[in-house]
C-alpha atoms as a PDB file:
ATOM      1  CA  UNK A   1       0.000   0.000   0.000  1.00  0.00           C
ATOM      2  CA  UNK A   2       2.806   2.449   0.664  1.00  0.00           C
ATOM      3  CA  UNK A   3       4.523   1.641  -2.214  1.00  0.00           C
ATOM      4  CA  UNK A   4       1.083   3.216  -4.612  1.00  0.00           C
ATOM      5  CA  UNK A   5       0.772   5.752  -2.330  1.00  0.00           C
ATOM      6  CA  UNK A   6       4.563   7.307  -2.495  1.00  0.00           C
ATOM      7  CA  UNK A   7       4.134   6.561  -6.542  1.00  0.00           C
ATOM      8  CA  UNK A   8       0.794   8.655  -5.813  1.00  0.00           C
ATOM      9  CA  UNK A   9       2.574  11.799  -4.261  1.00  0.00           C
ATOM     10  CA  UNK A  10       5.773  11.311  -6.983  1.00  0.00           C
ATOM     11  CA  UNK A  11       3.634  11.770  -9.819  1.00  0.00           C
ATOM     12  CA  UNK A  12       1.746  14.418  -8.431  1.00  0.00           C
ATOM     13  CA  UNK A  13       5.077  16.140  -7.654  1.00  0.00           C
ATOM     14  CA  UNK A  14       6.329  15.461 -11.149  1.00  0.00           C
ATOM     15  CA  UNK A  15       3.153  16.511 -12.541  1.00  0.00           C
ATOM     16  CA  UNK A  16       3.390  20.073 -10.165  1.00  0.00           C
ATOM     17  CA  UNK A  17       7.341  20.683 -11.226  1.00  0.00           C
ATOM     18  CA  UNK A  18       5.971  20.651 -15.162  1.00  0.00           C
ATOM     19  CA  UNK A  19       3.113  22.739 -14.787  1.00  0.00           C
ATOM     20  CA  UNK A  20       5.993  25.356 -12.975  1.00  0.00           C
ATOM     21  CA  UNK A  21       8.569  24.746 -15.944  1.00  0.00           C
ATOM     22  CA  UNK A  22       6.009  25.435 -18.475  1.00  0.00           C
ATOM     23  CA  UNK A  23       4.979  28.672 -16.496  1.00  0.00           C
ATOM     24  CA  UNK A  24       8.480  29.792 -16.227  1.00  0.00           C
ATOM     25  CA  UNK A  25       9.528  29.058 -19.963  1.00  0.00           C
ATOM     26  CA  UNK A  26       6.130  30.791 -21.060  1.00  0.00           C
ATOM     27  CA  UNK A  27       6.635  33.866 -18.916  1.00  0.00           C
ATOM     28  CA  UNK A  28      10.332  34.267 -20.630  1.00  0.00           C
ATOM     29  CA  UNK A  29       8.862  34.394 -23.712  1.00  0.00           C
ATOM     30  CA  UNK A  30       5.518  36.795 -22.973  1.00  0.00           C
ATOM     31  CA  UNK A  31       4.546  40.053 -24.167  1.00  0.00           C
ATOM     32  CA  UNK A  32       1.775  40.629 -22.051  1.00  0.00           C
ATOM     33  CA  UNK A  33       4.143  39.451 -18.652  1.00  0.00           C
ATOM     34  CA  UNK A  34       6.195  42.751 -19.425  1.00  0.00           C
ATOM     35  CA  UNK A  35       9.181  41.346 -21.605  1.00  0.00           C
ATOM     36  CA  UNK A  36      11.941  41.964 -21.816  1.00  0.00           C
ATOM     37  CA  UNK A  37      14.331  42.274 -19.162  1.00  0.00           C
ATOM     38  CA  UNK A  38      14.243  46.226 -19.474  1.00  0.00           C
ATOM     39  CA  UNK A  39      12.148  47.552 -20.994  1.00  0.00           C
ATOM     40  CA  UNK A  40      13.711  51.222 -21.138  1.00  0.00           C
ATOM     41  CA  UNK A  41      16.898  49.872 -23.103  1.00  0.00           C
ATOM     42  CA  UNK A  42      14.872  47.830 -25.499  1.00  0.00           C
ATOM     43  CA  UNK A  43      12.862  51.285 -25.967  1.00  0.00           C
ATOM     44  CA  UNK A  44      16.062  52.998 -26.803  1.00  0.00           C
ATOM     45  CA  UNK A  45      16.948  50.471 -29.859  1.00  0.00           C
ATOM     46  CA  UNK A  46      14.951  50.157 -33.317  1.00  0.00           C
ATOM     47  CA  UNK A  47      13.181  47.083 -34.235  1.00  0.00           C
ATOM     48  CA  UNK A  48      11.805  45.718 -37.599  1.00  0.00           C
ATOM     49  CA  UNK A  49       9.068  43.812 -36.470  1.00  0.00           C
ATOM     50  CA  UNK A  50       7.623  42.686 -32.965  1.00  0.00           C
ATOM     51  CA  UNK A  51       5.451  39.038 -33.676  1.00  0.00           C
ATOM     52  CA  UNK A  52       2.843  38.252 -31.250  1.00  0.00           C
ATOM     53  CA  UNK A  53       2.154  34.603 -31.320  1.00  0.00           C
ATOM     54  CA  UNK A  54      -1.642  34.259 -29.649  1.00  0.00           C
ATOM     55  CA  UNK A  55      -1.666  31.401 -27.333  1.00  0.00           C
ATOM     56  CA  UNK A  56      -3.249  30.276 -24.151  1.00  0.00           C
ATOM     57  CA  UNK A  57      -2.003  28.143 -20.756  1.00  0.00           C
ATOM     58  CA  UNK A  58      -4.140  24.914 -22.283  1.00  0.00           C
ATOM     59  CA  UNK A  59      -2.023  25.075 -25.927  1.00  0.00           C
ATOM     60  CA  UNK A  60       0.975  24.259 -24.369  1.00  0.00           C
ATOM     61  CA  UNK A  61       2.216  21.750 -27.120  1.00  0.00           C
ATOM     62  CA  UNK A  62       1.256  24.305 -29.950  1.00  0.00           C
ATOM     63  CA  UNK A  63       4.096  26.375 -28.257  1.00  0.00           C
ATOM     64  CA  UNK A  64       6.498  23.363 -28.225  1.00  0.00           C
ATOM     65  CA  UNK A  65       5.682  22.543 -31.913  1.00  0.00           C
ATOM     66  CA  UNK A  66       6.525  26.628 -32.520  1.00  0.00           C
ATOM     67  CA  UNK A  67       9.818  26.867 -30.852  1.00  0.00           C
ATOM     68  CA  UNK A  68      10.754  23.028 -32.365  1.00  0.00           C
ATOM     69  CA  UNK A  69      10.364  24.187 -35.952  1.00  0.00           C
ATOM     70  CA  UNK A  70       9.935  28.144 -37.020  1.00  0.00           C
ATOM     71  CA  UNK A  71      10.754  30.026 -34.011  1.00  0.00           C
ATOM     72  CA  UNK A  72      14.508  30.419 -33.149  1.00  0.00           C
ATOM     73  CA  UNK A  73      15.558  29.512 -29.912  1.00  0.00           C
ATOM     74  CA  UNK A  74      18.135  30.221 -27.089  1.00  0.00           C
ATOM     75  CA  UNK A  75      21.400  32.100 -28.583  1.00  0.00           C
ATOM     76  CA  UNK A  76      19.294  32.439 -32.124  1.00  0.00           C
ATOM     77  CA  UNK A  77      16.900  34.573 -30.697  1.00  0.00           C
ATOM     78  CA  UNK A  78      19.004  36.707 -29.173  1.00  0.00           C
ATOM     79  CA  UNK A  79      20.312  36.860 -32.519  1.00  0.00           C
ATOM     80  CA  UNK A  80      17.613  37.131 -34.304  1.00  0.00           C
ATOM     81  CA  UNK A  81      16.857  40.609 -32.462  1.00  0.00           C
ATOM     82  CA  UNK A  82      20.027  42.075 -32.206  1.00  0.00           C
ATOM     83  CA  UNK A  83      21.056  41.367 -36.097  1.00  0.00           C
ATOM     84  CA  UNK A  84      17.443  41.388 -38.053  1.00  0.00           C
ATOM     85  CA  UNK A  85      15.415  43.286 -35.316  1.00  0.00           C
ATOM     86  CA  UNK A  86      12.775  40.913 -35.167  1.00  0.00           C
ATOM     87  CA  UNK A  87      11.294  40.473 -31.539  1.00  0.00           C
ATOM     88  CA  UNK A  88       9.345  37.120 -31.158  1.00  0.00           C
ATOM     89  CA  UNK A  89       6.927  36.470 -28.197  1.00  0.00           C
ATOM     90  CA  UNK A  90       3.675  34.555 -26.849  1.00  0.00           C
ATOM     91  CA  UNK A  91       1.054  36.592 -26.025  1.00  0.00           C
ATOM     92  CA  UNK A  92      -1.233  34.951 -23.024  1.00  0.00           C
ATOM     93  CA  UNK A  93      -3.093  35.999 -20.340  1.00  0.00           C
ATOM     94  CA  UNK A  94      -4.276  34.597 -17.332  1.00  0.00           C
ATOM     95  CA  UNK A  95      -3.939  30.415 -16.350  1.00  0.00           C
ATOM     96  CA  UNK A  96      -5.348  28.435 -13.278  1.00  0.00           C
ATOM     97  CA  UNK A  97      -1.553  28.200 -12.105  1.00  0.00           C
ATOM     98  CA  UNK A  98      -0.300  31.716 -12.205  1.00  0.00           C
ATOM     99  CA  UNK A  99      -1.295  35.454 -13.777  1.00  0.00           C
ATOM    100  CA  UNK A 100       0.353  37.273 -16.325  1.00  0.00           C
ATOM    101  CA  UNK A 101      -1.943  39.742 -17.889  1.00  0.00           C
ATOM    102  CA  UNK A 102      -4.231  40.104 -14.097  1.00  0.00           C
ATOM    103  CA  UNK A 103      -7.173  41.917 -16.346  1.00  0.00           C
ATOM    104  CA  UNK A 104      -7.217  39.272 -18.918  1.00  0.00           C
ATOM    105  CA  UNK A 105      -9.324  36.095 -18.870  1.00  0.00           C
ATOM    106  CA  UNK A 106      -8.523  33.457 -21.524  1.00  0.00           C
ATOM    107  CA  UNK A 107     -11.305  32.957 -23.677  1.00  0.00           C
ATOM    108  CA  UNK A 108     -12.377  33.397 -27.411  1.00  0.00           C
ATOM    109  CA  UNK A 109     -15.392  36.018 -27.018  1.00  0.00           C
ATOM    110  CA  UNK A 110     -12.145  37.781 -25.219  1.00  0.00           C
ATOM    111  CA  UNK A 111      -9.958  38.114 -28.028  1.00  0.00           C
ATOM    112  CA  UNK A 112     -10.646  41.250 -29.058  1.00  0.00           C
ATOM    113  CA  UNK A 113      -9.229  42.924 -25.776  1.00  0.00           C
ATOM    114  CA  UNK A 114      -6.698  40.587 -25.330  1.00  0.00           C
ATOM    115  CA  UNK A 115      -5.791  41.714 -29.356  1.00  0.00           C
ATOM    116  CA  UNK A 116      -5.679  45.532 -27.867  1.00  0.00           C
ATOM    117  CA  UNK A 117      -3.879  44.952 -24.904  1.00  0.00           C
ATOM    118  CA  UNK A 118      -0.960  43.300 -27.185  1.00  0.00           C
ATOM    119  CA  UNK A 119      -0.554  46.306 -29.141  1.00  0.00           C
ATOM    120  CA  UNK A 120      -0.305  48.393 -26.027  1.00  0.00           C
ATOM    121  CA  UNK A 121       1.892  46.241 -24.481  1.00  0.00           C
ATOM    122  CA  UNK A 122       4.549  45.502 -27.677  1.00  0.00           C
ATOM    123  CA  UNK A 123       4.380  49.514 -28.448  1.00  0.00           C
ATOM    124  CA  UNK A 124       5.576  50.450 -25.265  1.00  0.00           C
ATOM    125  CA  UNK A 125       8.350  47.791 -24.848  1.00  0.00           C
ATOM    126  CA  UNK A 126       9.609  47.767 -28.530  1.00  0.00           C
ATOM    127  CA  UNK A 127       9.864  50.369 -31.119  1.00  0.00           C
ATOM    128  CA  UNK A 128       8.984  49.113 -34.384  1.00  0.00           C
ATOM    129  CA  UNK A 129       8.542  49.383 -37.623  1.00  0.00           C
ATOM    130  CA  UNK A 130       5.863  47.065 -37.767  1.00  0.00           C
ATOM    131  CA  UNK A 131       3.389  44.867 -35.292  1.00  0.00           C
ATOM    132  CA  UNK A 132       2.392  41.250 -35.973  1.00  0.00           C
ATOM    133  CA  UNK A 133      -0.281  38.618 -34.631  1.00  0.00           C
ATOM    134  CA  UNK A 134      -0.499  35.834 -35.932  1.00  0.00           C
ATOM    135  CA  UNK A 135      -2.377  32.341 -33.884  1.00  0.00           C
ATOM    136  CA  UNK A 136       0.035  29.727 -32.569  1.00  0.00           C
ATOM    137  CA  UNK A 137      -1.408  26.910 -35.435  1.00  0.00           C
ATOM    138  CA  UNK A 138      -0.114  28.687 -38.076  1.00  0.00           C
ATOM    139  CA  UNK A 139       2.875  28.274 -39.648  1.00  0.00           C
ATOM    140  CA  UNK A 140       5.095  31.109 -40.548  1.00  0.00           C
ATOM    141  CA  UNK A 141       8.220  31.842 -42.897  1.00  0.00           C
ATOM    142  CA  UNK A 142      10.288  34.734 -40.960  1.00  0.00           C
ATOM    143  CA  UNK A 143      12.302  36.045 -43.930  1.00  0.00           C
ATOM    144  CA  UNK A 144       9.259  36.002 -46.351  1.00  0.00           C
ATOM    145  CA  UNK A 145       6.859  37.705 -44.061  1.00  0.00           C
ATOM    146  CA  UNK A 146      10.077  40.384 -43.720  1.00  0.00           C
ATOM    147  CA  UNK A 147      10.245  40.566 -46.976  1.00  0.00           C
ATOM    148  CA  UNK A 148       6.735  41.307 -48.141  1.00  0.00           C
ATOM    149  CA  UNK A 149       6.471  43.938 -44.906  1.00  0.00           C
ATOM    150  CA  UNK A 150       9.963  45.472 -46.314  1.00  0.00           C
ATOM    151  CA  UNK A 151       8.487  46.397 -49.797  1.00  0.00           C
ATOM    152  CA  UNK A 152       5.964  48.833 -47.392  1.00  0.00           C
ATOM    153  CA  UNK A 153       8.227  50.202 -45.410  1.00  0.00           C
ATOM    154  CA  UNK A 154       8.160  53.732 -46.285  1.00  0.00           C
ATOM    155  CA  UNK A 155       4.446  53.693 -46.466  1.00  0.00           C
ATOM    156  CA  UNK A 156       2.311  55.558 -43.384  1.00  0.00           C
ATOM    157  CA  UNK A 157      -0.365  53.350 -41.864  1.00  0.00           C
ATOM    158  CA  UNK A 158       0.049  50.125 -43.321  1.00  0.00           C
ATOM    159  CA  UNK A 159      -2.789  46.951 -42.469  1.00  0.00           C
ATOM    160  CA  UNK A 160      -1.298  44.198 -44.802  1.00  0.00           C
ATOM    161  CA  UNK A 161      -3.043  40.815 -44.696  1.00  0.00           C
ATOM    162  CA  UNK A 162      -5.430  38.087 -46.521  1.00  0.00           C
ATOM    163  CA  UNK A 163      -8.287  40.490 -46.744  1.00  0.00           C
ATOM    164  CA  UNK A 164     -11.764  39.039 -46.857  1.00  0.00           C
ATOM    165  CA  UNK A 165     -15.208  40.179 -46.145  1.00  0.00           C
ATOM    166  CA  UNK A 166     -18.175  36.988 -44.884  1.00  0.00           C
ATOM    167  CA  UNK A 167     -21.475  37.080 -43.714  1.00  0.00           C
ATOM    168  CA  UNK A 168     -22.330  38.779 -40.443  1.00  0.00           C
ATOM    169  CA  UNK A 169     -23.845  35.641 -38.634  1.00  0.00           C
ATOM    170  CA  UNK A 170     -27.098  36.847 -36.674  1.00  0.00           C
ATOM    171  CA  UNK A 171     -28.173  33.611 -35.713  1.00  0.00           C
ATOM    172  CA  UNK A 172     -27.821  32.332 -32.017  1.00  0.00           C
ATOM    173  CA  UNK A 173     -25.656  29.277 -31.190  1.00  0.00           C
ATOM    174  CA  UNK A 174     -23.903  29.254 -34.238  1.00  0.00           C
ATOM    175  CA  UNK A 175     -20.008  30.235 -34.565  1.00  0.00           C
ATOM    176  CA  UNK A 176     -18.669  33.308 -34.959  1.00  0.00           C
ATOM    177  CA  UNK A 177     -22.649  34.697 -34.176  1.00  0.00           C
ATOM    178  CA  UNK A 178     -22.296  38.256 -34.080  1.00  0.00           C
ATOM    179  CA  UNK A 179     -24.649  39.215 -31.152  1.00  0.00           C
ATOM    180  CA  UNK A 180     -24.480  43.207 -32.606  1.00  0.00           C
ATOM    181  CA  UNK A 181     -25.104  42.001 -36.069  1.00  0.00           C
ATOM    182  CA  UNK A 182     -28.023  45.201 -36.492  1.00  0.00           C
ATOM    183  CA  UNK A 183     -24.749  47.353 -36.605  1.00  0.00           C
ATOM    184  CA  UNK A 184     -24.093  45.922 -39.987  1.00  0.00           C
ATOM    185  CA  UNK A 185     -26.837  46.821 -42.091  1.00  0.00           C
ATOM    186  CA  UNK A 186     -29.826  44.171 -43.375  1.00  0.00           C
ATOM    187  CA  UNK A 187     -29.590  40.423 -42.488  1.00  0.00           C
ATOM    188  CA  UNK A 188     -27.762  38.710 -44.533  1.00  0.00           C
ATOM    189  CA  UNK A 189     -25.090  41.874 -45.129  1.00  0.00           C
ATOM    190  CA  UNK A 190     -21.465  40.983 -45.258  1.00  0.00           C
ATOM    191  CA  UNK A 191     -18.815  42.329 -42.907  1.00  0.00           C
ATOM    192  CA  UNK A 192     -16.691  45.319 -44.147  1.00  0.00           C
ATOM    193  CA  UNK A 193     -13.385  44.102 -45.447  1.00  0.00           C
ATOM    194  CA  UNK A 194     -10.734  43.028 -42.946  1.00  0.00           C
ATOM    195  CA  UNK A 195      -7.827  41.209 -42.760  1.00  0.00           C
ATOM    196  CA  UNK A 196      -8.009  37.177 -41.611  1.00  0.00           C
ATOM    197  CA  UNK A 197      -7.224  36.674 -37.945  1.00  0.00           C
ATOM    198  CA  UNK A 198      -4.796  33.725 -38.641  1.00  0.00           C
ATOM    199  CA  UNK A 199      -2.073  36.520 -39.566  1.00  0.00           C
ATOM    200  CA  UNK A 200      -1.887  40.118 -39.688  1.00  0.00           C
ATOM    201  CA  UNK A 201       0.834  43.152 -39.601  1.00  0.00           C
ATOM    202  CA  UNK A 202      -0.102  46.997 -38.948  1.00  0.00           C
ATOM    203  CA  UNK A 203       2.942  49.581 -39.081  1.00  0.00           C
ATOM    204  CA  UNK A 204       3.747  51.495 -36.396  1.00  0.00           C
ATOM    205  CA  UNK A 205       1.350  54.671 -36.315  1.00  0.00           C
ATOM    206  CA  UNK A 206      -1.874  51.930 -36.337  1.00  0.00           C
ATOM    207  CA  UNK A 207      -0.894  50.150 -33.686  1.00  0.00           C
ATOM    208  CA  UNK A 208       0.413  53.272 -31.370  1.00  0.00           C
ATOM    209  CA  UNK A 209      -3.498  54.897 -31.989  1.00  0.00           C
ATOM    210  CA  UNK A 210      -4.663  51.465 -30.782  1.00  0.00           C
ATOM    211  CA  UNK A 211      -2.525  52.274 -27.983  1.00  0.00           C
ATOM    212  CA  UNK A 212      -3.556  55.464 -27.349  1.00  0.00           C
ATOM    213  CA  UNK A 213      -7.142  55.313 -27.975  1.00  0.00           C
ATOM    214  CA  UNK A 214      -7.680  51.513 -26.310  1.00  0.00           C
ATOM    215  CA  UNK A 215      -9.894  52.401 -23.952  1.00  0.00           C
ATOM    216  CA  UNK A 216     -12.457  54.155 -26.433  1.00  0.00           C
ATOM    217  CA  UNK A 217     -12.478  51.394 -29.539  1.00  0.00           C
ATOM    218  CA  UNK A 218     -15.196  48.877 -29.455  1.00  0.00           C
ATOM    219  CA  UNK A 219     -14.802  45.448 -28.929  1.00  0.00           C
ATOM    220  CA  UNK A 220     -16.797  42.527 -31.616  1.00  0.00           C
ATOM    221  CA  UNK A 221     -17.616  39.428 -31.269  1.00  0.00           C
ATOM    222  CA  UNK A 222     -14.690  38.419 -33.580  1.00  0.00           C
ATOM    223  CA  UNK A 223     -11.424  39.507 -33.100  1.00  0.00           C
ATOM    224  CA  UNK A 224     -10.242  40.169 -36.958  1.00  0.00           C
ATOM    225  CA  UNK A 225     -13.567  42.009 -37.666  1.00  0.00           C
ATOM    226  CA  UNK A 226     -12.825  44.262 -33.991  1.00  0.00           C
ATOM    227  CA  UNK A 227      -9.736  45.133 -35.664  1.00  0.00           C
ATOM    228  CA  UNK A 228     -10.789  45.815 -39.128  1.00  0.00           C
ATOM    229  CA  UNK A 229     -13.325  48.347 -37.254  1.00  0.00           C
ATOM    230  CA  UNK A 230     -10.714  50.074 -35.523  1.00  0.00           C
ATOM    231  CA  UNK A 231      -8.976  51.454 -38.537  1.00  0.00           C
ATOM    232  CA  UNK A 232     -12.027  51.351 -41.703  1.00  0.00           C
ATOM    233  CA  UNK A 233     -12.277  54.899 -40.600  1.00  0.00           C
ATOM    234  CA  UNK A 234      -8.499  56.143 -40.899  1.00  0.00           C
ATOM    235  CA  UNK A 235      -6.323  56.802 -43.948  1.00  0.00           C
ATOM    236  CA  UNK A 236      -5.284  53.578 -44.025  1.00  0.00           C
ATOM    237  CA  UNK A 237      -3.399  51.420 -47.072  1.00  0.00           C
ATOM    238  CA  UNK A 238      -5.258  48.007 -46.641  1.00  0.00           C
ATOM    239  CA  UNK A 239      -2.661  45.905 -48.858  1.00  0.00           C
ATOM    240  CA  UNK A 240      -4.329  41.929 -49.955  1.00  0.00           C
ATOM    241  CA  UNK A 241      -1.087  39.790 -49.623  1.00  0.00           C
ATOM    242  CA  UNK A 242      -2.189  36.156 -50.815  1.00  0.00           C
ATOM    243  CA  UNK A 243       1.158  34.870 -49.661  1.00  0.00           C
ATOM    244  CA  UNK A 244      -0.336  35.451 -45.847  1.00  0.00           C
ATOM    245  CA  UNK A 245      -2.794  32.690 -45.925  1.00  0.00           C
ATOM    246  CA  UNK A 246      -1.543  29.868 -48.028  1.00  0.00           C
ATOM    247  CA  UNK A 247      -2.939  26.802 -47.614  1.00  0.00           C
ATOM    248  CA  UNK A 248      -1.067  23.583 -45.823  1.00  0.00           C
ATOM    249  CA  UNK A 249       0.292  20.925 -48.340  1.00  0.00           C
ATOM    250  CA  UNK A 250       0.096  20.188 -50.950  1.00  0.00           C
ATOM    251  CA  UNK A 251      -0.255  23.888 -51.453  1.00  0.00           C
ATOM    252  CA  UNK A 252       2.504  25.067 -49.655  1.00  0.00           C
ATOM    253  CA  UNK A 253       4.762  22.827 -50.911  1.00  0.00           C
ATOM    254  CA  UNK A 254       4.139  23.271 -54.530  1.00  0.00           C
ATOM    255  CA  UNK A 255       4.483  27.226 -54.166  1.00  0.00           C
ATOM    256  CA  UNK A 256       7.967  26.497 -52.190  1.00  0.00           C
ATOM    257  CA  UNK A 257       8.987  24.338 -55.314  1.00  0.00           C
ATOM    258  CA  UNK A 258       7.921  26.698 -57.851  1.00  0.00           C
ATOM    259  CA  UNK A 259       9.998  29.743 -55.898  1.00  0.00           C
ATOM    260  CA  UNK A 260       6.667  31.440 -54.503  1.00  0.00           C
ATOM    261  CA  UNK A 261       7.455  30.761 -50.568  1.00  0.00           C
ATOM    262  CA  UNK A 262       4.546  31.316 -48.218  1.00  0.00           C
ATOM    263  CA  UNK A 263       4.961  33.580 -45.874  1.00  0.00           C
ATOM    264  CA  UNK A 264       1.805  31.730 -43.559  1.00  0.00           C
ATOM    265  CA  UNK A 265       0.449  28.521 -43.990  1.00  0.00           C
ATOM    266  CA  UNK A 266      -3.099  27.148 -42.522  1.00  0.00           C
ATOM    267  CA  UNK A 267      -6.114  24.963 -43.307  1.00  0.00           C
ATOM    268  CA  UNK A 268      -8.995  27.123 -43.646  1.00  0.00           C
ATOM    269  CA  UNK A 269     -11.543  24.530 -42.708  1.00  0.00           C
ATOM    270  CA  UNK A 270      -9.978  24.833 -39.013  1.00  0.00           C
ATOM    271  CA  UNK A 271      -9.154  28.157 -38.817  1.00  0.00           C
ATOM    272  CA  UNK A 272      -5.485  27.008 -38.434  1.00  0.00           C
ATOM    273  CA  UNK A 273      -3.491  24.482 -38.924  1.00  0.00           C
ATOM    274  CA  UNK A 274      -5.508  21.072 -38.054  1.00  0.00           C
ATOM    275  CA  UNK A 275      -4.069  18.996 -35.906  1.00  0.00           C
ATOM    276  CA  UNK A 276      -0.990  21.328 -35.670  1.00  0.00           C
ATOM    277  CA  UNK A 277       0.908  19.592 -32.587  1.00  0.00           C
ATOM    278  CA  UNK A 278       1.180  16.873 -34.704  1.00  0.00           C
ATOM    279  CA  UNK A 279       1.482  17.949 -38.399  1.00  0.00           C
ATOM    280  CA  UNK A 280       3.695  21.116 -37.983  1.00  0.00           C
ATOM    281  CA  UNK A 281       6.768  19.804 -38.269  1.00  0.00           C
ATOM    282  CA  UNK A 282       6.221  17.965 -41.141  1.00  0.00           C
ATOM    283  CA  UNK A 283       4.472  21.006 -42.550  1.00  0.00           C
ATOM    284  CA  UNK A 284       7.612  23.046 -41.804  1.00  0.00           C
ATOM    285  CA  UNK A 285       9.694  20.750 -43.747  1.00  0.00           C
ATOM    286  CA  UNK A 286       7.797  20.313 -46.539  1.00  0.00           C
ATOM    287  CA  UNK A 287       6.804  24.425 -47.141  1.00  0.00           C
ATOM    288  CA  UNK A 288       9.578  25.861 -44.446  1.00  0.00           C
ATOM    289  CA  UNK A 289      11.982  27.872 -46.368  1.00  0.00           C
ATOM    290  CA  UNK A 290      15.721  26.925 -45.852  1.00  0.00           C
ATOM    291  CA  UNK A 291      17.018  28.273 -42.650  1.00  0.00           C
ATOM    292  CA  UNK A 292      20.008  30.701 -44.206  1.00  0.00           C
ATOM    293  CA  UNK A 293      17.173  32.507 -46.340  1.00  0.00           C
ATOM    294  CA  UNK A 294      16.423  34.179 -42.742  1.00  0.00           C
ATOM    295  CA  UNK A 295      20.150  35.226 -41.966  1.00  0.00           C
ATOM    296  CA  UNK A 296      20.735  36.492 -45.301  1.00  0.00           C
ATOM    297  CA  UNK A 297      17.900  38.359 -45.828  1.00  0.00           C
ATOM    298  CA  UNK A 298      17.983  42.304 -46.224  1.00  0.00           C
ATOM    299  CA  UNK A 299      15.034  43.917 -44.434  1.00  0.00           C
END
């Protein structure tokens, strides 16, 4: 009997010990936890682009996958910022075991704010060129994303992404139901355009007036329409970048063969990549452009 019962308290020991390693390695890598170390010398330097990678405490493994295939780690990411100045971080709120973002709640119909409170947060800790989110089942090609964000560089108030506009769902019970669906017209309007939520980049002035103004700009339902909403009314280039949203292979692949990398990959039918934990890596070295592109690359 004492034997089952010390096994009993080992395991749950074990089991406590990984929930705290996962915390720690997640808060090193958080926007919303106040990264990085200081964040009054990483004001003072320049930055091409700050990626927010939306996750939560119970997609643990989608963070693994990340980090195991098209996020650099350790001494790479150090490098990565210093030498390309691209910052790369998780953005999560709070979890049963600890709290990093204390007025955040994980949850989907709380996207929207969590989406506004990134931008805040990454503004004030990194100046950049541009801002990225993209979800943590998508995969993503660093140097082609810099690359198509390079060629607008020089533009004011940039909102590049797969742009789309679909039906404002006014029906109860049924995803992605739009509870203030009147807003939009007659039943059965469509949405103004907006980029998809899988992956999107503003430059610098957007997301600094989504800092400044965060407390005034109305939340949606759905996070990509809340953020198409904030900006429709500004003087704002919305650039349609088919690249953004390729599909997963065999669509990727045959791009990456014919010399047309994507810079995002996902399966539309999930909203992601389905079954990501498990098909990411394969997916990153079937469509995953050759690791060099990223240190040679001019942005």
């Amino acid at each position: 009997m004492n034997y089952f019962i010390n096994h009993r308290k080992i395991d749950q020991t074990i089991a406590e010990l990984e929930k705290k390693l996962a915390t720690a390695m997640a808060k090193q890598e958080t926007v919303l936890d106040g990264s990085p170390k200081s964040a009054n010398s990483a004001k003072a330097d320049k930055y091409f682009m700050v990626i927010g990678i939306n996750t939560a405490f119970s997609t643990r493994r989608r963070r693994d996958s990340i980090r195991e295939t098209w996020m650099p780690q350790g001494e790479k990411r150090e490098k990565l910022e210093k030498e390309k100045g691209i910052v790369i971080r998780f953005v999560i709120g709070r979890s049963p075991y600890n709290e990093y973002a204390k007025d955040h709640v994980e949850a989907y119909l709380e996207l929207s704010a969590k989406t506004k409170k990134y931008f805040a947060t990454a503004v004030s800790l990194w100046d950049a060129e541009f801002y990225i989110k993209v979800d943590d089942d998508v995969h993503v090609n660093l140097a082609t994303l810099g690359m198509i964000l390079a060629g607008h560089r020089f533009k004011p108030r940039i909102y590049v992404g797969c742009m789309k506009s679909g039906p404002v769902l006014f029906r109860k019970g049924v995803k992605y139901h739009e509870p203030e669906f009147w807003k939009f017209g007659d039943v059965g309007n469509n949405y103004f355009r907006h980029a998809t939520g899988q992956l999107y980049a503003i430059s610098k002035d957007l997301a600094s007036y989504i800092s400044t103004n965060h407390d005034v700009l109305h939340k949606y339902a759905n996070e990509d329409v809340s953020l198409g909403s904030w900006i429709i009314g500004l003087d704002v280039e919305h650039v349609d970048d088919r690249r953004l949203c390729c599909s997963t292979p065999p669509d990727c692949e045959w791009k990456a063969i014919a010399g047309s990398t994507c810079a995002a990959s996902f399966d539309w039918r999930c909203s992601g990549i389905c079954r990501s934990v498990e098909r990411l890596k394969e997916i990153h070295e079937l469509c995953g452009e050759d690791e060099e592109a990223l240190w040679s690359a001019s942005f």
